[in-house]
PDB file of N, CA and C in Angstrom:
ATOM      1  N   UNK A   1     -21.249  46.703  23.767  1.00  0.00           N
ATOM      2  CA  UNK A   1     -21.234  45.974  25.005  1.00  0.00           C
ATOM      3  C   UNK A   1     -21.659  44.534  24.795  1.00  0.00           C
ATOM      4  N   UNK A   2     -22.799  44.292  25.129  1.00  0.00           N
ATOM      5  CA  UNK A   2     -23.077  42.927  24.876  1.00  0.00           C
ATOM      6  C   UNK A   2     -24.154  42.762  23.776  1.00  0.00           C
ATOM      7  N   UNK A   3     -23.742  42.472  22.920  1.00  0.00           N
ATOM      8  CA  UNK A   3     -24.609  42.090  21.785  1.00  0.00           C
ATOM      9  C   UNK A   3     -25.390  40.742  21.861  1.00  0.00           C
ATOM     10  N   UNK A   4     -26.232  40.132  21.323  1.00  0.00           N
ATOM     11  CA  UNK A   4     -27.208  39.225  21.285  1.00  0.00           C
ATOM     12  C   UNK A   4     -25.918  37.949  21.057  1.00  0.00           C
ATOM     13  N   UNK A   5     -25.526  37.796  19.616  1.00  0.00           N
ATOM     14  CA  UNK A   5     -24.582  36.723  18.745  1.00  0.00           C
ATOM     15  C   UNK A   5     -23.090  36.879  19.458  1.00  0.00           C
ATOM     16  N   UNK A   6     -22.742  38.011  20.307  1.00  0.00           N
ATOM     17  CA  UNK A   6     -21.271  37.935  20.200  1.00  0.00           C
ATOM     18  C   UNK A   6     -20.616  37.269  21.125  1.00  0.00           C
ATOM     19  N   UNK A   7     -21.078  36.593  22.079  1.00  0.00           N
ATOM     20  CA  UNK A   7     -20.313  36.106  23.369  1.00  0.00           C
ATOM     21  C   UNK A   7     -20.751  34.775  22.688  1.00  0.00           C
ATOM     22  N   UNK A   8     -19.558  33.842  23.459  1.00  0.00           N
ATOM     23  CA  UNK A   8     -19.856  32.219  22.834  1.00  0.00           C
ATOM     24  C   UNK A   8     -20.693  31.556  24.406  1.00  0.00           C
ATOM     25  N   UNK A   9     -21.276  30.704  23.624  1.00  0.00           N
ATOM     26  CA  UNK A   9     -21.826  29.859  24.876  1.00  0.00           C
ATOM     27  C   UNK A   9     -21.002  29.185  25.635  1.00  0.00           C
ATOM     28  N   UNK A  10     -20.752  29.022  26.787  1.00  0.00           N
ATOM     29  CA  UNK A  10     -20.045  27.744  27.504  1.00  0.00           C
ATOM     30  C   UNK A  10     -20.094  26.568  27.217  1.00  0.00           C
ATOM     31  N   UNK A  11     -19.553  26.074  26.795  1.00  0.00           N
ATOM     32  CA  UNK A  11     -19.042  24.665  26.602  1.00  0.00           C
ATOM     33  C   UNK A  11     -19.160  24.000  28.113  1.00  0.00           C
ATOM     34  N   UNK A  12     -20.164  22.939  28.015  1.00  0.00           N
ATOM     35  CA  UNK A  12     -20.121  21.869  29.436  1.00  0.00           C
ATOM     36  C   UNK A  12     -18.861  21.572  29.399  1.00  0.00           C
ATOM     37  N   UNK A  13     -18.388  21.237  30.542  1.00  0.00           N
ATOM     38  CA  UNK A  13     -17.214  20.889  30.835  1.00  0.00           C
ATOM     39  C   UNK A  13     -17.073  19.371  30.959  1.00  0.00           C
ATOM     40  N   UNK A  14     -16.291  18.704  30.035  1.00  0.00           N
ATOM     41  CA  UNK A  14     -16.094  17.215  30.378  1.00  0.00           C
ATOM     42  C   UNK A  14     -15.568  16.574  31.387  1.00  0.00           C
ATOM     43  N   UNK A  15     -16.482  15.749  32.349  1.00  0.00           N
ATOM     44  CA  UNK A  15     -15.455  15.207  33.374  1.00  0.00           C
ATOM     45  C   UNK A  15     -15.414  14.203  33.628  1.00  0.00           C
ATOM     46  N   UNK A  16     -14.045  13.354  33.304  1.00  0.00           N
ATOM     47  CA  UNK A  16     -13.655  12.002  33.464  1.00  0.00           C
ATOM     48  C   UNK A  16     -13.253  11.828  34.712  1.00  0.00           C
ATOM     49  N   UNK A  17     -14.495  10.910  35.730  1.00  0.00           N
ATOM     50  CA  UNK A  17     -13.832  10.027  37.435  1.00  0.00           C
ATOM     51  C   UNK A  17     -12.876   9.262  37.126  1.00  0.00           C
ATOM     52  N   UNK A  18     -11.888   8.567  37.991  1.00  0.00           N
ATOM     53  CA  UNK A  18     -10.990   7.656  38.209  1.00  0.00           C
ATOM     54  C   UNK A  18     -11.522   6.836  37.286  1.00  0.00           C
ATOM     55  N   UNK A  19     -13.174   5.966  37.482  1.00  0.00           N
ATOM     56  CA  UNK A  19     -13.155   4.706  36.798  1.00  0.00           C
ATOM     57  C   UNK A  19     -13.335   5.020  35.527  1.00  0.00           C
ATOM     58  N   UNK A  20     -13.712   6.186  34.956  1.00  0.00           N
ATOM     59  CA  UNK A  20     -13.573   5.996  33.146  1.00  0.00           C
ATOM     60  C   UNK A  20     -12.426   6.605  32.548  1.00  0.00           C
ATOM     61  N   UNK A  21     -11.158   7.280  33.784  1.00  0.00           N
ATOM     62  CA  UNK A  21      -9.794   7.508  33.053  1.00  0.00           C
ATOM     63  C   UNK A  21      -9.180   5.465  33.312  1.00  0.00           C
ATOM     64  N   UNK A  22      -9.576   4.918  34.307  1.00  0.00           N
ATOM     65  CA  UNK A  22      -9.067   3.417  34.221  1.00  0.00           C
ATOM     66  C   UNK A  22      -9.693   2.586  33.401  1.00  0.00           C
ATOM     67  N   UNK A  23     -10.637   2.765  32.602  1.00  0.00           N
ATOM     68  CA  UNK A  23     -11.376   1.920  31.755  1.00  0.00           C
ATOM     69  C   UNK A  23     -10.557   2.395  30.385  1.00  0.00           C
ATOM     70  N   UNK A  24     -10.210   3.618  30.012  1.00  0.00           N
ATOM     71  CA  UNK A  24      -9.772   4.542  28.959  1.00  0.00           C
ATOM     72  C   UNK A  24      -8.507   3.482  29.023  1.00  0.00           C
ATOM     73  N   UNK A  25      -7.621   3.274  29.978  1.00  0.00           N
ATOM     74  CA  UNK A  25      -6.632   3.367  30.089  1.00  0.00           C
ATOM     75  C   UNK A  25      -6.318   1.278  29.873  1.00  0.00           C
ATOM     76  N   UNK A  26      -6.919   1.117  30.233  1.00  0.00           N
ATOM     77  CA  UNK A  26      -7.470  -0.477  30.157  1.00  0.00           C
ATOM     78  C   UNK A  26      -7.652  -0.802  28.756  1.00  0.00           C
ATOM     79  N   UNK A  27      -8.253  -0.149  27.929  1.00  0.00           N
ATOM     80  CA  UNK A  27      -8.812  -0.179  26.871  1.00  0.00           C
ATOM     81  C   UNK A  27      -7.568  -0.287  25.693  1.00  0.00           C
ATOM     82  N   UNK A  28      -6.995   0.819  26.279  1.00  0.00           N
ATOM     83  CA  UNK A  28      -5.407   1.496  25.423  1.00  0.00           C
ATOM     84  C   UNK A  28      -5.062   0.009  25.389  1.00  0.00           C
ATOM     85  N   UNK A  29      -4.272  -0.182  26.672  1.00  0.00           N
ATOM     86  CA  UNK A  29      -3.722  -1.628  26.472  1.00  0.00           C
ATOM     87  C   UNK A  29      -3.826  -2.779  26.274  1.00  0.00           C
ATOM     88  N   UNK A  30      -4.884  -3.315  26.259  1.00  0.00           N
ATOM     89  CA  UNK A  30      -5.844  -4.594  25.404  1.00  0.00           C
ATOM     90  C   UNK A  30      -5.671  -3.829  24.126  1.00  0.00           C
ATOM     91  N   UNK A  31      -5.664  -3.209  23.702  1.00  0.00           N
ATOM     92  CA  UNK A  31      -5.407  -2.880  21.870  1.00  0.00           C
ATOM     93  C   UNK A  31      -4.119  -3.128  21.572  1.00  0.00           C
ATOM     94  N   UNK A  32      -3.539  -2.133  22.372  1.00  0.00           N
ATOM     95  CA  UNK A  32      -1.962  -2.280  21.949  1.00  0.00           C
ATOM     96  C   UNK A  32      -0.779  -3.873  22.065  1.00  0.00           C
ATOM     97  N   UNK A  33      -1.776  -4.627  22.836  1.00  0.00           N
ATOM     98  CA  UNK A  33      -1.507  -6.247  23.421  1.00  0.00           C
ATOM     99  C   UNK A  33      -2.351  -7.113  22.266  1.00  0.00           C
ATOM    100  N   UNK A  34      -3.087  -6.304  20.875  1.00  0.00           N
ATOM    101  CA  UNK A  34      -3.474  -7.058  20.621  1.00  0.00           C
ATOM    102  C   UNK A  34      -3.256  -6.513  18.715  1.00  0.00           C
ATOM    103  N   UNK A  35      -2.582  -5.360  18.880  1.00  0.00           N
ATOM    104  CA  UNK A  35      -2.260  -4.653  17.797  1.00  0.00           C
ATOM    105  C   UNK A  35      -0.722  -5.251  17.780  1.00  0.00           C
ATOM    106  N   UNK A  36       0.131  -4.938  18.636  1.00  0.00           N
ATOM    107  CA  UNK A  36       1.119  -5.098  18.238  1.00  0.00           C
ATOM    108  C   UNK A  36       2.103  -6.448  17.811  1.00  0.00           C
ATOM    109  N   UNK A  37       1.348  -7.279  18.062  1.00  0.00           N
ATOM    110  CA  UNK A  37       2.196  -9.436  18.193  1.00  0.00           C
ATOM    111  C   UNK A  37       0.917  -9.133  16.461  1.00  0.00           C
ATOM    112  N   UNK A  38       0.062  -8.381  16.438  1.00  0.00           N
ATOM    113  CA  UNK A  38      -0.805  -9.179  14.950  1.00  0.00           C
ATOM    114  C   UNK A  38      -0.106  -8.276  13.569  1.00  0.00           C
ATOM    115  N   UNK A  39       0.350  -6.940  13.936  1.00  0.00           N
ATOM    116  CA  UNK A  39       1.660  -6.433  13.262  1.00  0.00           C
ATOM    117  C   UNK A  39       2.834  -6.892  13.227  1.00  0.00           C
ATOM    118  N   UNK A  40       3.222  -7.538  13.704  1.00  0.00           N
ATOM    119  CA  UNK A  40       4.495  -7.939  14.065  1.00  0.00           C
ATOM    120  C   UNK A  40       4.907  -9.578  13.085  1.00  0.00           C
ATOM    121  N   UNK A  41       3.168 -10.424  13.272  1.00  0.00           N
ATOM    122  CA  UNK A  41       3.444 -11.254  11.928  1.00  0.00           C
ATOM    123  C   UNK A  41       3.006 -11.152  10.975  1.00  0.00           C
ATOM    124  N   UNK A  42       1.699  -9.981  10.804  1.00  0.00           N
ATOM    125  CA  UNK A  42       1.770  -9.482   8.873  1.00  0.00           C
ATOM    126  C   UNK A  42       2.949  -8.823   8.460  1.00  0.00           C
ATOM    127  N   UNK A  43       3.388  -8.391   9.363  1.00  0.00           N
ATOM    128  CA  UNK A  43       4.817  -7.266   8.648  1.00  0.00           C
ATOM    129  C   UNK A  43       5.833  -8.417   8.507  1.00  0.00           C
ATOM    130  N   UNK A  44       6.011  -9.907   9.773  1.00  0.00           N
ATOM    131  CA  UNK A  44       7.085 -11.088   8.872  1.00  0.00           C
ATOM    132  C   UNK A  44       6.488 -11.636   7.889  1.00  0.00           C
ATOM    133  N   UNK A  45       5.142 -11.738   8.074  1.00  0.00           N
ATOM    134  CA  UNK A  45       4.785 -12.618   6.231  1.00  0.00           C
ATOM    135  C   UNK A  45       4.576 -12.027   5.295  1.00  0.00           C
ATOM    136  N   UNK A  46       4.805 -10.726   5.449  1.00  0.00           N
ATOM    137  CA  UNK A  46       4.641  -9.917   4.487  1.00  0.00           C
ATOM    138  C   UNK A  46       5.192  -9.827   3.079  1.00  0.00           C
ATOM    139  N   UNK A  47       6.613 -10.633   3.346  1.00  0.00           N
ATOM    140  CA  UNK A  47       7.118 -10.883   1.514  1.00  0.00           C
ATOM    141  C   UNK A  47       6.872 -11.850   0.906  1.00  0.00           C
ATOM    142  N   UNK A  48       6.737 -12.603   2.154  1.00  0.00           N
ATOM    143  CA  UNK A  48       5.755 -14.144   1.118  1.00  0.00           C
ATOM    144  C   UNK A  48       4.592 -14.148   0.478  1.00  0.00           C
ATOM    145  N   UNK A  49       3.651 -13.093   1.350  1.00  0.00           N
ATOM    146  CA  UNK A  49       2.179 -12.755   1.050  1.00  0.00           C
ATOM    147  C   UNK A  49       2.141 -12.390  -0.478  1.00  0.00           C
ATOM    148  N   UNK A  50       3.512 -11.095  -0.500  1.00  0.00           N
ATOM    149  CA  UNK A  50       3.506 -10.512  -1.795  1.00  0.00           C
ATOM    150  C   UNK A  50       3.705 -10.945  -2.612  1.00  0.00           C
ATOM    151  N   UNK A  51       4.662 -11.735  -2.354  1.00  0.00           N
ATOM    152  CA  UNK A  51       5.041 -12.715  -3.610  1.00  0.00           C
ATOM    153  C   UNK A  51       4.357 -13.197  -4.115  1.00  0.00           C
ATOM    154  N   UNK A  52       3.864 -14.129  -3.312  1.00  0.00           N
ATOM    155  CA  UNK A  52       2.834 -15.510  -3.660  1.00  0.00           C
ATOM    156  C   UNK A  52       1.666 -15.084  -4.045  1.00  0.00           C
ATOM    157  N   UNK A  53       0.876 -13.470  -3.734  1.00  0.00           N
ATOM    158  CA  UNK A  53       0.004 -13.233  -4.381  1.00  0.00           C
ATOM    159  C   UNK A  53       0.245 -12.042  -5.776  1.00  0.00           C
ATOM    160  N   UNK A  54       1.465 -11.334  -5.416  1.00  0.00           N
ATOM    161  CA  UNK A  54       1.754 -11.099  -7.131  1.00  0.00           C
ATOM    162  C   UNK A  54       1.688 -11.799  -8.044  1.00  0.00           C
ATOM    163  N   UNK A  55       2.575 -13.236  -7.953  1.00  0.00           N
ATOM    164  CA  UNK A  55       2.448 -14.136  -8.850  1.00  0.00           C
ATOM    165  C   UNK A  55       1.557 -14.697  -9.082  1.00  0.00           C
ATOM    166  N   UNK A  56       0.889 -14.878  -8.392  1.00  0.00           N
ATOM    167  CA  UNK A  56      -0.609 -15.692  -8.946  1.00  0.00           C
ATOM    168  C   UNK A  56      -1.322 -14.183  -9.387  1.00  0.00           C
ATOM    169  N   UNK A  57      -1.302 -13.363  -9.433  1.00  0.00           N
ATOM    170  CA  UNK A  57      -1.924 -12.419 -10.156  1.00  0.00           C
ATOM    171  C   UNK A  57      -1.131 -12.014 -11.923  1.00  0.00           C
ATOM    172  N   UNK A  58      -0.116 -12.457 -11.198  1.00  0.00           N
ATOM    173  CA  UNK A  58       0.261 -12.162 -12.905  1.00  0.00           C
ATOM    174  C   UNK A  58       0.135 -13.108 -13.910  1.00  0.00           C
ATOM    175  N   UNK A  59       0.737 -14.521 -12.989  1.00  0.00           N
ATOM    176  CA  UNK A  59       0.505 -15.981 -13.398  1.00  0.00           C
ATOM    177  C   UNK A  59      -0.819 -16.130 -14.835  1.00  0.00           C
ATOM    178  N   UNK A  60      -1.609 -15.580 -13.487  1.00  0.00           N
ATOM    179  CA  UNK A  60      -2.823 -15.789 -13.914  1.00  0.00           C
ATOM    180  C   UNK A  60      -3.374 -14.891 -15.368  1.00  0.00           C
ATOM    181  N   UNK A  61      -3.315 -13.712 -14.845  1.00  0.00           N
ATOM    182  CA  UNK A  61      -3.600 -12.929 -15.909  1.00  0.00           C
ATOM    183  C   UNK A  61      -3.011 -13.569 -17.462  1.00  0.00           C
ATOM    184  N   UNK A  62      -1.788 -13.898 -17.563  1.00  0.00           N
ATOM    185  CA  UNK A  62      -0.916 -14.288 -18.511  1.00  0.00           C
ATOM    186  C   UNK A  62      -1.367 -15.386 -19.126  1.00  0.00           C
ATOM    187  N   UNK A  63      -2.137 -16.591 -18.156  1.00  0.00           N
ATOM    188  CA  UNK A  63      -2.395 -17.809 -19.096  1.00  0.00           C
ATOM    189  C   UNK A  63      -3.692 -17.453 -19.225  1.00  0.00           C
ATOM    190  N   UNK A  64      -4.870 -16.766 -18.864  1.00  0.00           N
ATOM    191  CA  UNK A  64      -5.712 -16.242 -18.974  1.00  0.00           C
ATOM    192  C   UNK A  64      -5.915 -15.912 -20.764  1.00  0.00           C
ATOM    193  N   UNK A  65      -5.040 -14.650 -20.696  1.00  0.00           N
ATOM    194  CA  UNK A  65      -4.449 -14.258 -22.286  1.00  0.00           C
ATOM    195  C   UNK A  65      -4.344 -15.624 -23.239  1.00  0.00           C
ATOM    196  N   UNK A  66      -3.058 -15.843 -22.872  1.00  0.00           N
ATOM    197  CA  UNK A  66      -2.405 -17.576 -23.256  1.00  0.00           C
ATOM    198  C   UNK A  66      -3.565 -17.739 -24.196  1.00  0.00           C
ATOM    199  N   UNK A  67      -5.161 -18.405 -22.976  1.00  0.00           N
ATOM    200  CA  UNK A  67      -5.650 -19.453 -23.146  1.00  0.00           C
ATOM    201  C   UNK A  67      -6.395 -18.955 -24.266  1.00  0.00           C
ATOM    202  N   UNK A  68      -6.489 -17.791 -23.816  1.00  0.00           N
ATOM    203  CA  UNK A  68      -7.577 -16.995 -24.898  1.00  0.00           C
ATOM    204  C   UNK A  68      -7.537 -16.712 -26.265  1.00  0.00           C
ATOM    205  N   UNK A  69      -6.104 -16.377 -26.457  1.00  0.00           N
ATOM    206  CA  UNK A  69      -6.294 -15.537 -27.796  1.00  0.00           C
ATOM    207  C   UNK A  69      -5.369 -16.359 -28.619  1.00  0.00           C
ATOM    208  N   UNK A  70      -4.416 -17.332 -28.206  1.00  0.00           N
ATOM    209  CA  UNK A  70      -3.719 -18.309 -28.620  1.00  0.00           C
ATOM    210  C   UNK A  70      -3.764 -19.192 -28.652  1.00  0.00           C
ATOM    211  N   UNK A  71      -4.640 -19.757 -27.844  1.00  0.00           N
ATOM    212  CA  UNK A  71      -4.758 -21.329 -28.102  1.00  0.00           C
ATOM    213  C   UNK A  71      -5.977 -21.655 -28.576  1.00  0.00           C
ATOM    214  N   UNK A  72      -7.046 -20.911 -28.200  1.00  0.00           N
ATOM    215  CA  UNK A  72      -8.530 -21.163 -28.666  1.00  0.00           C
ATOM    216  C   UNK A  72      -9.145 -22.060 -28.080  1.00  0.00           C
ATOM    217  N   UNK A  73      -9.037 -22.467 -26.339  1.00  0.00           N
ATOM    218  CA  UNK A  73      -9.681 -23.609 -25.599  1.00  0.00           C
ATOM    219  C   UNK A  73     -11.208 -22.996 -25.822  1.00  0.00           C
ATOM    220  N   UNK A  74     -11.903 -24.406 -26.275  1.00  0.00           N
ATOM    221  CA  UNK A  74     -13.391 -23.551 -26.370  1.00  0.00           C
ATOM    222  C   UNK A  74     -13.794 -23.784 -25.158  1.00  0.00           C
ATOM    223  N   UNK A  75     -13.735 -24.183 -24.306  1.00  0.00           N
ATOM    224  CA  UNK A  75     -14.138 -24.404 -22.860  1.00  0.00           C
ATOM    225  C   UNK A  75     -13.509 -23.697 -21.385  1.00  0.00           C
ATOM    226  N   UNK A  76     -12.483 -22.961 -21.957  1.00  0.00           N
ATOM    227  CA  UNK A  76     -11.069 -22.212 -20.874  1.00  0.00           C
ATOM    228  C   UNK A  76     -12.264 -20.711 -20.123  1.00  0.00           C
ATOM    229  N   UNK A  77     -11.920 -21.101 -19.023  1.00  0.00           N
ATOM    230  CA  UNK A  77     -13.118 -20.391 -17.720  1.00  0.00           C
ATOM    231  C   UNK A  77     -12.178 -18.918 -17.773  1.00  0.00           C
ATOM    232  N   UNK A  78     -12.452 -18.281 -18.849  1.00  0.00           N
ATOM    233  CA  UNK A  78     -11.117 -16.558 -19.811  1.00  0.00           C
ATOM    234  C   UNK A  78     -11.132 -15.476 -18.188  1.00  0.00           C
ATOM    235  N   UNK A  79     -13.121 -15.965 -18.044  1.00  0.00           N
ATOM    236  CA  UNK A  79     -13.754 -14.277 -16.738  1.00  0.00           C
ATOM    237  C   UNK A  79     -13.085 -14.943 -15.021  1.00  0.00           C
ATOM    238  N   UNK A  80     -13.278 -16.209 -15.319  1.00  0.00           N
ATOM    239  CA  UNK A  80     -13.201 -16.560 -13.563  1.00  0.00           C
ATOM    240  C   UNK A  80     -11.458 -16.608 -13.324  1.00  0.00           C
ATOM    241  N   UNK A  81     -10.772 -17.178 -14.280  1.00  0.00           N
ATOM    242  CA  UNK A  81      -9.608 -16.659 -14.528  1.00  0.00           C
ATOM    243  C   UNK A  81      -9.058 -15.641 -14.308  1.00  0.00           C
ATOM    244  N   UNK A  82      -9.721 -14.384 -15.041  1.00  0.00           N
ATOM    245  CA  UNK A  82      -9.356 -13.231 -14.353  1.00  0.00           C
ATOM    246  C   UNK A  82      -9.872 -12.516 -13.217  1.00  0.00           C
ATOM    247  N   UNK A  83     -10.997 -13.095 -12.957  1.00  0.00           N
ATOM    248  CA  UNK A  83     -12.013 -12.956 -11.603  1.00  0.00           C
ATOM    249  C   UNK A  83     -10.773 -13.260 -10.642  1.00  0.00           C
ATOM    250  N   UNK A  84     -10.277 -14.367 -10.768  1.00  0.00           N
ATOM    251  CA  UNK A  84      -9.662 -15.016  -9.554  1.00  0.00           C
ATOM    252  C   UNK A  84      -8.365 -13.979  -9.200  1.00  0.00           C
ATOM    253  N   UNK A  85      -7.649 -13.490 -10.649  1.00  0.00           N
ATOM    254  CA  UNK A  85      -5.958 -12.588 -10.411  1.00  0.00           C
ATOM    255  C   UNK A  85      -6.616 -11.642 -10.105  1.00  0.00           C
ATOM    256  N   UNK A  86      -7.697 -10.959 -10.242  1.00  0.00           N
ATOM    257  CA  UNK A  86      -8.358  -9.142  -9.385  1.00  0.00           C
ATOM    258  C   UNK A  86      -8.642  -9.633  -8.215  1.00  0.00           C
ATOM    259  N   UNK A  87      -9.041 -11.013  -7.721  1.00  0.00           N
ATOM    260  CA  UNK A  87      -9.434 -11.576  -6.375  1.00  0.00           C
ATOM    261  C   UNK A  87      -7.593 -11.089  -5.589  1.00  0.00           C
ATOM    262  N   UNK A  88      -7.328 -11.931  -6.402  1.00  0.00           N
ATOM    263  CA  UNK A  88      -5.492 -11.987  -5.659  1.00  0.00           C
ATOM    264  C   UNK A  88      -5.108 -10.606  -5.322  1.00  0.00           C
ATOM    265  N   UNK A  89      -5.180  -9.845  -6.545  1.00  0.00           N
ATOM    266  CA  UNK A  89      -4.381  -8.459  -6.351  1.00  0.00           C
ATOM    267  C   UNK A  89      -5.265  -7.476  -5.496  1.00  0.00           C
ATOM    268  N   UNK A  90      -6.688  -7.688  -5.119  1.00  0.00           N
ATOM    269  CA  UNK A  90      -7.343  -6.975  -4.356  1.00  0.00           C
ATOM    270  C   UNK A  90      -7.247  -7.385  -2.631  1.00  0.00           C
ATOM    271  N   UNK A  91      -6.742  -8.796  -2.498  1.00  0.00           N
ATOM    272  CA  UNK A  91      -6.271  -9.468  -1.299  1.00  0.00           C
ATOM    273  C   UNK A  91      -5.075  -8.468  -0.962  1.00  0.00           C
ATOM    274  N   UNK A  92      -4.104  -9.010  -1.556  1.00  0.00           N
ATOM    275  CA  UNK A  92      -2.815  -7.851  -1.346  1.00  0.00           C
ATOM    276  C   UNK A  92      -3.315  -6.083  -1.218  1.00  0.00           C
ATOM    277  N   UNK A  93      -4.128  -5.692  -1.634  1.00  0.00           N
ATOM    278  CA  UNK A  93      -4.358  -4.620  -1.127  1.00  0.00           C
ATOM    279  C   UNK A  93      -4.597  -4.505  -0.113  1.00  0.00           C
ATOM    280  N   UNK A  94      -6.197  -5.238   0.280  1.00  0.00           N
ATOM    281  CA  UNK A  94      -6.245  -5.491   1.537  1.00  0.00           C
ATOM    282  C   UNK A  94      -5.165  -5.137   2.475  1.00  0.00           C
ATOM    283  N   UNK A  95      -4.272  -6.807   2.320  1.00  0.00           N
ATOM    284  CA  UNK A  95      -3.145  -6.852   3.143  1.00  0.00           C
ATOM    285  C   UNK A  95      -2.751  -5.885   3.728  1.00  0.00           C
ATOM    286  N   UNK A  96      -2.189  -5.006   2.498  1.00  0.00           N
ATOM    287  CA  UNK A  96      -1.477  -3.916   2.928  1.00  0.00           C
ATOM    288  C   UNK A  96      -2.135  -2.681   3.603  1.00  0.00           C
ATOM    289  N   UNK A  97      -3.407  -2.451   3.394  1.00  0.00           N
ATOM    290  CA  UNK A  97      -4.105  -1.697   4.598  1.00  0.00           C
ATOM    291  C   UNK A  97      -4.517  -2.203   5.718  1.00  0.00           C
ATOM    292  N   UNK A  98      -4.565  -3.269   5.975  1.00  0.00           N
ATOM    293  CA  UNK A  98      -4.829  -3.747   7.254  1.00  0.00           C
ATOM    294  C   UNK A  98      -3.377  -3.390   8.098  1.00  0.00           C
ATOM    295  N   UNK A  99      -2.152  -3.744   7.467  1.00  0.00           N
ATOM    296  CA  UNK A  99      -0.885  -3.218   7.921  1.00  0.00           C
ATOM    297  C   UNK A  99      -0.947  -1.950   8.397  1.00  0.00           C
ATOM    298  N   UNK A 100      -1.117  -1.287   7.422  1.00  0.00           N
ATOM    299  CA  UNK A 100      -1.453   0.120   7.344  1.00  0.00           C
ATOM    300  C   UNK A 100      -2.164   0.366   8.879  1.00  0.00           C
ATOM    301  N   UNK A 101      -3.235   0.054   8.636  1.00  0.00           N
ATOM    302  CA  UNK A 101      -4.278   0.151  10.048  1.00  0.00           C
ATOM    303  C   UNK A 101      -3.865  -0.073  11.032  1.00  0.00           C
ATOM    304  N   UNK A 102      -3.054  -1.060  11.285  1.00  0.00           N
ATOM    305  CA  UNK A 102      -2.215  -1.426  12.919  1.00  0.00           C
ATOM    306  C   UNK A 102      -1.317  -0.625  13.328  1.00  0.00           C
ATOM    307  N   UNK A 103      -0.156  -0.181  11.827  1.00  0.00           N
ATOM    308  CA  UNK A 103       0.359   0.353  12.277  1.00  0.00           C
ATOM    309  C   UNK A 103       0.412   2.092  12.696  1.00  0.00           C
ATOM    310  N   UNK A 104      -0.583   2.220  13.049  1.00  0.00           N
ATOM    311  CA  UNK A 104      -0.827   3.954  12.774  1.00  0.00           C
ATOM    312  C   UNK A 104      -0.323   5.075  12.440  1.00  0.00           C
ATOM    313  N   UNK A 105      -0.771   4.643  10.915  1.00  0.00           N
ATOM    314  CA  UNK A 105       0.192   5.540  10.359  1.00  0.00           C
ATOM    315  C   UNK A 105      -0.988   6.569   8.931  1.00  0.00           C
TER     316      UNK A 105
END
């Protein structure tokens, strides 16, 4: 019959008035008015972004090398050099999750 553990407790019942389904609802659309025009120009600059920061990541990496092991600059900045192309290629990551994030996905 009724055991101690076997019946579940009631769950309070949640109840949303008019003004916090219109605040809910308010809320939705200030996001979506503010999600969708800021998706709309990372997703157009989006091949320039890539570009321009692939290449300077590879750019970089490459004369980095270059400077290093071939030419022998005793003064060539080898770490901030490559500091700067993991800066680049970690931007573009970024990028692309912030995309990610708007667009809910």
């Amino acid at each position: 019959m009724g055991t101690v553990g076997s019946s579940p407790s009631p769950s309070p019942a949640r109840e949303t008035g008019p003004i916090a389904t219109s605040a809910l609802v308010a809320l939705r659309v200030a996001w979506h008015s503010v999600r969708v025009p800021a998706l709309a120009v990372l997703v157009i600059l989006e091949p320039f972004v890539s570009i321009i920061l692939s290449a300077l990541t590879v750019l970089g990496i490459f004369s980095a090398l270059f400077n290093r092991f071939l030419l022998h600059l005793p003064h060539f900045p080898f770490w901030t050099m490559l500091g700067v192309s993991v800066g680049c290629a970690t931007i573009l990551m970024l990028y692309y999750g912030i995309i990610r994030i708007l667009s809910n996905r």
